[in-house]
Every structure is written in structure tokens, then in C-alpha cells.
C-alpha atoms as a PDB file:
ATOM      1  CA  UNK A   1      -0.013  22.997   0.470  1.00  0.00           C
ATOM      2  CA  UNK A   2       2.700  20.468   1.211  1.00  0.00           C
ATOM      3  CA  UNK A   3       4.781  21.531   4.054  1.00  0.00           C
ATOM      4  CA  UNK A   4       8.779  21.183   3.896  1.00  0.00           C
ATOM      5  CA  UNK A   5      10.340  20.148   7.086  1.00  0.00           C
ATOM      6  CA  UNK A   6      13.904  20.438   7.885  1.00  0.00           C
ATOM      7  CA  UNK A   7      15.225  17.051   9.334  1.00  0.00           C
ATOM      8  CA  UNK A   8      16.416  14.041   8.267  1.00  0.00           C
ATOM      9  CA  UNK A   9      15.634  10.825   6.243  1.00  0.00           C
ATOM     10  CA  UNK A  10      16.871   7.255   7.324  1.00  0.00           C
ATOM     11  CA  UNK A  11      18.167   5.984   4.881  1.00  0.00           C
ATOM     12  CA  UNK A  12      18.394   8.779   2.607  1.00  0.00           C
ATOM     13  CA  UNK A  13      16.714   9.669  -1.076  1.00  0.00           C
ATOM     14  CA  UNK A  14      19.895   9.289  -2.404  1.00  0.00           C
ATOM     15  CA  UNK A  15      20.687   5.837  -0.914  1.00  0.00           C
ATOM     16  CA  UNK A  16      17.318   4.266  -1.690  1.00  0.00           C
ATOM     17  CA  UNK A  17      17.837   5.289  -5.549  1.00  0.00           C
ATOM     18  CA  UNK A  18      21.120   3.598  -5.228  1.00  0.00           C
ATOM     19  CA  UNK A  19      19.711   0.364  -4.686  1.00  0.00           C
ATOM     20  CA  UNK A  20      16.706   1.335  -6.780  1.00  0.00           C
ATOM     21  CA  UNK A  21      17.834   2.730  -9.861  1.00  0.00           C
ATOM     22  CA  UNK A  22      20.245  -0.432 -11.847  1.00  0.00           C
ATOM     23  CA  UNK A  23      16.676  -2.043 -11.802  1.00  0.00           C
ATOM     24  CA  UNK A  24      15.255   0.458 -14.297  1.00  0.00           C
ATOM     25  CA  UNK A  25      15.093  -0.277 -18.306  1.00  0.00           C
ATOM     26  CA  UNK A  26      16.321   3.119 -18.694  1.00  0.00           C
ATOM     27  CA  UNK A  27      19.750   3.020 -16.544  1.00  0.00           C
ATOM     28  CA  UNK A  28      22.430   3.906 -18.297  1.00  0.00           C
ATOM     29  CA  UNK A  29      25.375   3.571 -15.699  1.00  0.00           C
ATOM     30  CA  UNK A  30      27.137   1.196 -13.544  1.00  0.00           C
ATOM     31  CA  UNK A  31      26.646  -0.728 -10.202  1.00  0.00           C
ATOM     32  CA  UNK A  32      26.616   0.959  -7.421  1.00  0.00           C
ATOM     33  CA  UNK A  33      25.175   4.494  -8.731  1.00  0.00           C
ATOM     34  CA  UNK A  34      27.607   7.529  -8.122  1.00  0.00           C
ATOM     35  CA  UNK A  35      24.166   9.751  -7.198  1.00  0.00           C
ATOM     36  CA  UNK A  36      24.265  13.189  -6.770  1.00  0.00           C
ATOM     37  CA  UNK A  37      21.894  15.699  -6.477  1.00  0.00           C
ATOM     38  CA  UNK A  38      21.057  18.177  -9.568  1.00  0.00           C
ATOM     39  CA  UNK A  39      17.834  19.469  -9.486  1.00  0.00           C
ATOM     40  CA  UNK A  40      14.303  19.093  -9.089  1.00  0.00           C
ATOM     41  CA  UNK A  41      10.484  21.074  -8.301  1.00  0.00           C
ATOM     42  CA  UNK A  42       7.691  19.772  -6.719  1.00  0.00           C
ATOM     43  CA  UNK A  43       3.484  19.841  -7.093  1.00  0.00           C
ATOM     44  CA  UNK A  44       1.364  20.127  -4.130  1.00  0.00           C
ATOM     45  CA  UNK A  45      -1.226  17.083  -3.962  1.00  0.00           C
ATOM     46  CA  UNK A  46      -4.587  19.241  -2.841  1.00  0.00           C
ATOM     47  CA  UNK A  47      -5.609  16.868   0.091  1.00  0.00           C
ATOM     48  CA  UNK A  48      -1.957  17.145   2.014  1.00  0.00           C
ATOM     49  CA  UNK A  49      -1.554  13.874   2.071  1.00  0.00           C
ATOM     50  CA  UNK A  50       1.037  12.265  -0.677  1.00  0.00           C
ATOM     51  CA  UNK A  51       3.978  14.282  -1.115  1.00  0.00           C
ATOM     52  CA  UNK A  52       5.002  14.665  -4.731  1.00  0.00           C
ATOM     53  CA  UNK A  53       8.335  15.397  -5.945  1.00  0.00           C
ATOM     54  CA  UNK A  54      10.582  15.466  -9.532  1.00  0.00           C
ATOM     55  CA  UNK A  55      14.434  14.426  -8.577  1.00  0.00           C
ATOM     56  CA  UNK A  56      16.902  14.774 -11.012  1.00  0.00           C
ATOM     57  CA  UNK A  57      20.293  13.125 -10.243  1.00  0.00           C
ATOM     58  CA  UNK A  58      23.293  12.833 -12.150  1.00  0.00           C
ATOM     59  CA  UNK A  59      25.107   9.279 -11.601  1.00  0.00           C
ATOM     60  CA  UNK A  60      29.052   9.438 -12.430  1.00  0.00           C
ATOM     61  CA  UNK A  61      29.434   5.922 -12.083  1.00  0.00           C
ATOM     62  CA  UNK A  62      29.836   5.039 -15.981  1.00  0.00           C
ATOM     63  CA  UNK A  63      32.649   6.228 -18.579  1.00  0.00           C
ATOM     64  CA  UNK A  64      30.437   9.239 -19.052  1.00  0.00           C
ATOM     65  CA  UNK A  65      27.560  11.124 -16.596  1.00  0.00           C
ATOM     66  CA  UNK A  66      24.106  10.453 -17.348  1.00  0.00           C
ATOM     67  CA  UNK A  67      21.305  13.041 -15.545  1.00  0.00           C
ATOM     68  CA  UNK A  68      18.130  11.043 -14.553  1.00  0.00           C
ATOM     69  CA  UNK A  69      14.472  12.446 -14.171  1.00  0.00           C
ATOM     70  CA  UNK A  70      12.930  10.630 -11.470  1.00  0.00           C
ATOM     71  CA  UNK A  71       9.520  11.416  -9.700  1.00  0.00           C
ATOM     72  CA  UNK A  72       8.805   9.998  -6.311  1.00  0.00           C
ATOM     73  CA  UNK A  73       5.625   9.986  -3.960  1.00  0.00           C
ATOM     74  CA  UNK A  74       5.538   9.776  -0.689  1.00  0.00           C
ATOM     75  CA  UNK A  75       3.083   8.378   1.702  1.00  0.00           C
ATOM     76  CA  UNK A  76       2.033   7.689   5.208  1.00  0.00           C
ATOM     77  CA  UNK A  77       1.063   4.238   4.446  1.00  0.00           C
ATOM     78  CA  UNK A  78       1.372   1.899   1.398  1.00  0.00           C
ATOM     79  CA  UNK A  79      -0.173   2.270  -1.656  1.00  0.00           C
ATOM     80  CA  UNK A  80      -2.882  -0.777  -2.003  1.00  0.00           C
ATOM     81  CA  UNK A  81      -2.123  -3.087  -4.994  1.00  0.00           C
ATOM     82  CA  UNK A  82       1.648  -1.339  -5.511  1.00  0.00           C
ATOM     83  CA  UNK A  83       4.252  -3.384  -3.943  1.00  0.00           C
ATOM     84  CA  UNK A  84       6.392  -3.092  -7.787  1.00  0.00           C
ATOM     85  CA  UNK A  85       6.050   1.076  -7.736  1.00  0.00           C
ATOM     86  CA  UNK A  86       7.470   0.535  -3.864  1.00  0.00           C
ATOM     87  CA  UNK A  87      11.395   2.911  -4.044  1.00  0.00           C
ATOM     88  CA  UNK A  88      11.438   1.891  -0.386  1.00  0.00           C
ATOM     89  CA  UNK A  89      10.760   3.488   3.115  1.00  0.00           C
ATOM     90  CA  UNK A  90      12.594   5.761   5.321  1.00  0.00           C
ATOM     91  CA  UNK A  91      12.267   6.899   8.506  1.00  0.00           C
ATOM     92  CA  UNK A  92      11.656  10.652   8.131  1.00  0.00           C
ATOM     93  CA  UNK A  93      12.641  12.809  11.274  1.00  0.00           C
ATOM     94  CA  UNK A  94       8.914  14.568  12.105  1.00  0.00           C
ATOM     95  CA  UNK A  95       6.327  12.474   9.990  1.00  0.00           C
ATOM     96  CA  UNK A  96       7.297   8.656  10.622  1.00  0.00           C
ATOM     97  CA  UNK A  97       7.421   6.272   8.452  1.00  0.00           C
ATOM     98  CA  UNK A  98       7.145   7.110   4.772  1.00  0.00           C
ATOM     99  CA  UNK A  99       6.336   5.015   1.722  1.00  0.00           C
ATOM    100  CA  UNK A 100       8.256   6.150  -1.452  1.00  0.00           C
ATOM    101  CA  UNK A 101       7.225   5.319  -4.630  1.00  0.00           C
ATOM    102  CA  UNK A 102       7.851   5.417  -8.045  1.00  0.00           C
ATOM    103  CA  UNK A 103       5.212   8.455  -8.941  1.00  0.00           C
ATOM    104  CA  UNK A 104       4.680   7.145 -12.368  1.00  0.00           C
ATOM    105  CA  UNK A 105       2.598   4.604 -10.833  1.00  0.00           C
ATOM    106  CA  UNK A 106       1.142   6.758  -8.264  1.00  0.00           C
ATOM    107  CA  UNK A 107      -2.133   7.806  -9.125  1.00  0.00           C
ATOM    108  CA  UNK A 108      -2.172  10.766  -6.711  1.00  0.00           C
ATOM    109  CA  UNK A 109       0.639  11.909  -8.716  1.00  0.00           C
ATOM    110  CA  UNK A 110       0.031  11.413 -12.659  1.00  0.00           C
ATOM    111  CA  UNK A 111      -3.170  12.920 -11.447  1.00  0.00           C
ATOM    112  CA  UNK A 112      -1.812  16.453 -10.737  1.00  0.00           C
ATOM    113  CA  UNK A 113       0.743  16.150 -13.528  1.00  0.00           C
ATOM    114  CA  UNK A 114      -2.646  16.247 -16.047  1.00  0.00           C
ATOM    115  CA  UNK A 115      -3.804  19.336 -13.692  1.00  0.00           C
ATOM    116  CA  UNK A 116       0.011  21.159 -14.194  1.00  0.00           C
ATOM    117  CA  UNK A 117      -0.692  19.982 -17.671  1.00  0.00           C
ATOM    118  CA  UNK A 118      -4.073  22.105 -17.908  1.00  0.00           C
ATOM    119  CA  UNK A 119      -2.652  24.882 -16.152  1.00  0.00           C
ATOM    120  CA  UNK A 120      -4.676  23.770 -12.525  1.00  0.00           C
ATOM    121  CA  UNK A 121      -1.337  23.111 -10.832  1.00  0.00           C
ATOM    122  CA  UNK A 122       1.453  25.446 -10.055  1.00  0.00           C
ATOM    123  CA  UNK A 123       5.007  23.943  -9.898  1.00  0.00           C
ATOM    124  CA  UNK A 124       6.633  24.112  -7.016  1.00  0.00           C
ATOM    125  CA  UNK A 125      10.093  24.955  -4.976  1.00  0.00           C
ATOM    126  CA  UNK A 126      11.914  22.114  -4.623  1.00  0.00           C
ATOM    127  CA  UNK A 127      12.766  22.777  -0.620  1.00  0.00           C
ATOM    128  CA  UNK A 128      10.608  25.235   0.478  1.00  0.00           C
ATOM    129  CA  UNK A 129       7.088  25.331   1.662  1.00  0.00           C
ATOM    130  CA  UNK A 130       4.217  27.150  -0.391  1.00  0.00           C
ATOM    131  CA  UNK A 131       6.706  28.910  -2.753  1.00  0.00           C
ATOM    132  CA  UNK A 132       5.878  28.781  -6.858  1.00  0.00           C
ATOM    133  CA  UNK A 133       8.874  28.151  -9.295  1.00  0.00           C
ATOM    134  CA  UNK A 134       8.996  30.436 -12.081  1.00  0.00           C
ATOM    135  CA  UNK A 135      11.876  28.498 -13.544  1.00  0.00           C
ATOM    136  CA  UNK A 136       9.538  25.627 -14.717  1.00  0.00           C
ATOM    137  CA  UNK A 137       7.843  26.489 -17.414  1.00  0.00           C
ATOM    138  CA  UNK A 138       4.506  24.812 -18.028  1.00  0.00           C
ATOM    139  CA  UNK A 139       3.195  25.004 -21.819  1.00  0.00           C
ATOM    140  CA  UNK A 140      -0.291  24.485 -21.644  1.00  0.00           C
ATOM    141  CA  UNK A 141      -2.525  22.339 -23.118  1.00  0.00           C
ATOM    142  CA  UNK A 142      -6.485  23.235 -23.798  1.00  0.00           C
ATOM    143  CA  UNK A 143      -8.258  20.031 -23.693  1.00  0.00           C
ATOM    144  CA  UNK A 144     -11.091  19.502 -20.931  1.00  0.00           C
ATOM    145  CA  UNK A 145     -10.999  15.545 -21.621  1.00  0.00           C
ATOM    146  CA  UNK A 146      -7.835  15.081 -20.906  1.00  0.00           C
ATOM    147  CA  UNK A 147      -7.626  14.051 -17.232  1.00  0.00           C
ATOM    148  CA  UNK A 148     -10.464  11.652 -17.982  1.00  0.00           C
ATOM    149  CA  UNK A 149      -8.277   8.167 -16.466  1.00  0.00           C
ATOM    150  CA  UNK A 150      -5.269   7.005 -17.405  1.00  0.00           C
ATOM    151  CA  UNK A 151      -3.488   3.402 -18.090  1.00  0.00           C
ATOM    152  CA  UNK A 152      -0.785   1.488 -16.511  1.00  0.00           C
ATOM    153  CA  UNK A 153       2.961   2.933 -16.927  1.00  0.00           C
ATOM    154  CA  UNK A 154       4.982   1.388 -19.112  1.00  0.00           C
ATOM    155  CA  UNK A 155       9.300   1.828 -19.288  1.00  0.00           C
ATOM    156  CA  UNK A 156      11.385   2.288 -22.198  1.00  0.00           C
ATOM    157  CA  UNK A 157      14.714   3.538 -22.624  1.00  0.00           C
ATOM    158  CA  UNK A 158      14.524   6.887 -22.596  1.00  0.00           C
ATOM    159  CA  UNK A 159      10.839   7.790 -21.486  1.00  0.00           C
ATOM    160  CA  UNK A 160       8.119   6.361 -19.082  1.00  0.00           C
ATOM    161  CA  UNK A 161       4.613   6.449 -21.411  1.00  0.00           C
ATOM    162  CA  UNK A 162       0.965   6.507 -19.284  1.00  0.00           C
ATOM    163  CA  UNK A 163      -2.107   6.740 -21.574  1.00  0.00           C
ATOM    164  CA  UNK A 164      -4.330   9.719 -20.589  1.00  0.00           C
ATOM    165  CA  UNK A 165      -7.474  10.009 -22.221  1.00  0.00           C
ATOM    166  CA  UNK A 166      -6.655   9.741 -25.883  1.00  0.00           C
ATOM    167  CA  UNK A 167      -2.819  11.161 -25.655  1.00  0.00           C
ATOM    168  CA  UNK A 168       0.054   9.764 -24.131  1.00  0.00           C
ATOM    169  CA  UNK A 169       1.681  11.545 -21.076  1.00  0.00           C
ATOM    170  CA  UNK A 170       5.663  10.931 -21.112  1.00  0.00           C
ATOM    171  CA  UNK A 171       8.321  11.222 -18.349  1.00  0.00           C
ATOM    172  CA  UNK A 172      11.257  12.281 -19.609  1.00  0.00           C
ATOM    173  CA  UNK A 173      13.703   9.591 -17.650  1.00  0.00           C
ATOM    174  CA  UNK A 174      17.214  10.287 -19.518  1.00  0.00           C
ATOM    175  CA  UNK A 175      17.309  14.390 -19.434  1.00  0.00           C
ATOM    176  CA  UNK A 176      19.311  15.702 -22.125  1.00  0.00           C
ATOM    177  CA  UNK A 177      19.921  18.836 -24.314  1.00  0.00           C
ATOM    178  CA  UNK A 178      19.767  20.424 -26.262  1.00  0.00           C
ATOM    179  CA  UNK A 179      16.013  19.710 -27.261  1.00  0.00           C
ATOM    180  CA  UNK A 180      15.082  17.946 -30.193  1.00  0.00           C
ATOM    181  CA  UNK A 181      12.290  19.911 -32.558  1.00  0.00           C
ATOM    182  CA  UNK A 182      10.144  16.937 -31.768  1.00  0.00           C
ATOM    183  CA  UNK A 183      10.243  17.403 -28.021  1.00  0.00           C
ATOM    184  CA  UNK A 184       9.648  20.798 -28.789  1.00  0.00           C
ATOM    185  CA  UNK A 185       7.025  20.376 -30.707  1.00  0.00           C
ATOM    186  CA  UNK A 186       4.456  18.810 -28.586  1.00  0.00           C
ATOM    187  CA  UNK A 187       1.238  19.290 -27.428  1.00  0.00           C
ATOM    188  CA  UNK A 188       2.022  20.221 -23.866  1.00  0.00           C
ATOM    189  CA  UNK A 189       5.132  19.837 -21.905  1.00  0.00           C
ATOM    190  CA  UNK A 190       6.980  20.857 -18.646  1.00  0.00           C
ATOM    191  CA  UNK A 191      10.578  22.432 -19.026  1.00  0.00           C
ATOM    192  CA  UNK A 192      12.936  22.837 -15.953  1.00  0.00           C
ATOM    193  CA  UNK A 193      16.293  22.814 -15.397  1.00  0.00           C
ATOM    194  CA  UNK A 194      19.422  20.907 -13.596  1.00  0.00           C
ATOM    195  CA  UNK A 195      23.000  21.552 -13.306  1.00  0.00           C
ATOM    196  CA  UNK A 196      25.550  20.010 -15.333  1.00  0.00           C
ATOM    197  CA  UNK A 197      29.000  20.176 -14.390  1.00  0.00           C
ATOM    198  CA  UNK A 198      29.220  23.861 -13.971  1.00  0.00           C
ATOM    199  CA  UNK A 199      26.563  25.062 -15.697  1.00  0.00           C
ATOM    200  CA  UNK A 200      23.089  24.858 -15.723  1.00  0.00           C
ATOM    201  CA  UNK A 201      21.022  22.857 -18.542  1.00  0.00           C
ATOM    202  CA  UNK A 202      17.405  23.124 -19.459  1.00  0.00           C
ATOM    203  CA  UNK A 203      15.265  20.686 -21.142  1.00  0.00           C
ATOM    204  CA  UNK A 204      11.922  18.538 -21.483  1.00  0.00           C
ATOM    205  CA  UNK A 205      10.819  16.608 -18.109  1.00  0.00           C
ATOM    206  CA  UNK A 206       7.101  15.834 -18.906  1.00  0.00           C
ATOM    207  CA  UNK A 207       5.293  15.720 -22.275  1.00  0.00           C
ATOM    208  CA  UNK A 208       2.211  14.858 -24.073  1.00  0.00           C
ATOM    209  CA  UNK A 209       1.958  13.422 -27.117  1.00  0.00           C
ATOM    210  CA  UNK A 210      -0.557  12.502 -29.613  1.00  0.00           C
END
């Protein structure tokens, strides 16, 4: 069970994706970011000992808002042989230094996606400790070979693709809505939602796909 502590990060989760996010293939917006915060869950890592959360931020700095998936790890050292996956560090008020990474390259993390995927892993709240969230919705997939390793990540536009087993497990980077009957359609997949402008959207984060 991960344990949320109130205090502060230096610099923030917001700042570091500032200087973190023009870098990725699948930015749509302008430099600097306009971040803000829209949603997000978390999944517990079963040793305690690499945070694992899904941020979604909506950047306003383009002639139109784009909402961004983005999953982050974070660690009490470095990750061997993962300087690329590095989002930065931050100085977080009770733990120390932390190592945040990009959790699509975080092995720790794809990991218990597979074991949400399987229905071993209960989504979490976003900002509280040892609390489920019903609002993510985890359609389940029935194959015991699945979490049987997994490739390197690779960007696109839109998604970031890992190989797992014989499928391929895709973060939805660009959220949008409604959902296409493909998304839909899927083997397994991971719905939540964020709030846009006033209201509040739902959609595909995670998928697997044949």
C-alpha cells in the first residue's frame, strides 16, 4: 500500500512536465506548456517501494487545449540503465530525494499495469492512501501468459506501444472522446476520467491490442 503524504515537492510535478513534455513525439502544444491539473488514479507497487501514478494534464498553451495521459514512477534512487525514462527529481517534503520517471519505461510499473490488466491490481485514489477508485473501470482480460516480459517502449503520436507477451499494451498519450469503436473494441482496457472545461470526460487510458 503506497502511502500519500501531505507536503510539498521542489520543483513541482507540474514544473518538471513543463520542461519535460515539448520533448515528446506526441506533444501537441506550444513552448512553455500552460499545465494544469485534470485528473488522474494511481496502482500500488506490492513491495512499497516505486510509487506509481497516471497524470492527466490539460496544456492551454496552443490555439486549442490538448489533455495528456502521462504515467510517472517514482523512486528513492535511480533506475539502473534509465537515464532517457529520467522526468527529473524533486525534493519531496518527508521522503527525500525522488527519481521520476517516465513509467512507460519503468518496469515496476508496466508490470502492475499487466496485473490491473488481469484483474490482480485495484486502481487507486489519486490523493489518498489505501482507498480503491470505482470510477476506473478495468475490463478484464483472461489470459495467464500475458505478463510473461515485455519489450522496450516505443512513442508515436497518439499512443506509447510496449510488447507484452504476444499483444501489445498501449498508453493512451493524447486522451480524447468520444471513443472510437476500435478503442472500444479491444481486448482489455482501462477507462477513467478527467475534466474538461466544465465538465467531466471519460475515455480510454490503457489498452491491449492484438
Amino acid at each position: 500500500m503506497a502511502v500519500i503524504h501531505r507536503t510539498t515537492m521542489v520543483p513541482t510535478k507540474m514544473e518538471l512536465l513543463t520542461s519535460w513534455l515539448p520533448g515528446r513525439a506526441w506533444y501537441r502544444g506550444e513552448k512553455p506548456p500552460d499545465l494544469h491539473k485534470a485528473g488522474g488514479f494511481r496502482l500500488d507497487d506490492p513491495d512499497g517501494e516505486v510509487g506509481i501514478e497516471f497524470v492527466v494534464i490539460t496544456d492551454h498553451s496552443g490555439a486549442q487545449p490538448h489533455t495528456y495521459h502521462v504515467p510517472l514512477t517514482y523512486r528513492g534512487a535511480p533506475l539502473p540503465d534509465a537515464a532517457e525514462a529520467l522526468v527529473g527529481t524533486s525534493e519531496h517534503g518527508v521522503l527525500g530525494t525522488r527519481w521520476v520517471y517516465d513509467a512507460t519505461r519503468d518496469p515496476v510499473a508496466v508490470a502492475q499495469i499487466v496485473s490491473a490488466l488481469v484483474g490482480n491490481a485495484r486502481p487507486q485514489a489519486q490523493s489518498e492512501s489505501d482507498t480503491p477508485d470505482p470510477s476506473v473501470t478495468v475490463h478484464v482480460v483472461d489470459t495467464p501468459t500475458l505478463a510473461k516480459g515485455f519489450g522496450p517502449a516505443r512513442d508515436g503520436l497518439f499512443y506509447t506501444d510496449l510488447p507484452v507477451g504476444d499483444r501489445i499494451l498501449r498508453i493512451h498519450r493524447l486522451l480524447q472522446v468520444p471513443v472510437s469503436p476500435v478503442e472500444s473494441a479491444v481486448a482489455g482496457r482501462v477507462d477513467a476520467w478527467w475534466r474538461l472545461d466544465d465538465t467531466i470526460a471519460t475515455g480510454v487510458f490503457i489498452s491491449l491490442t492484438a
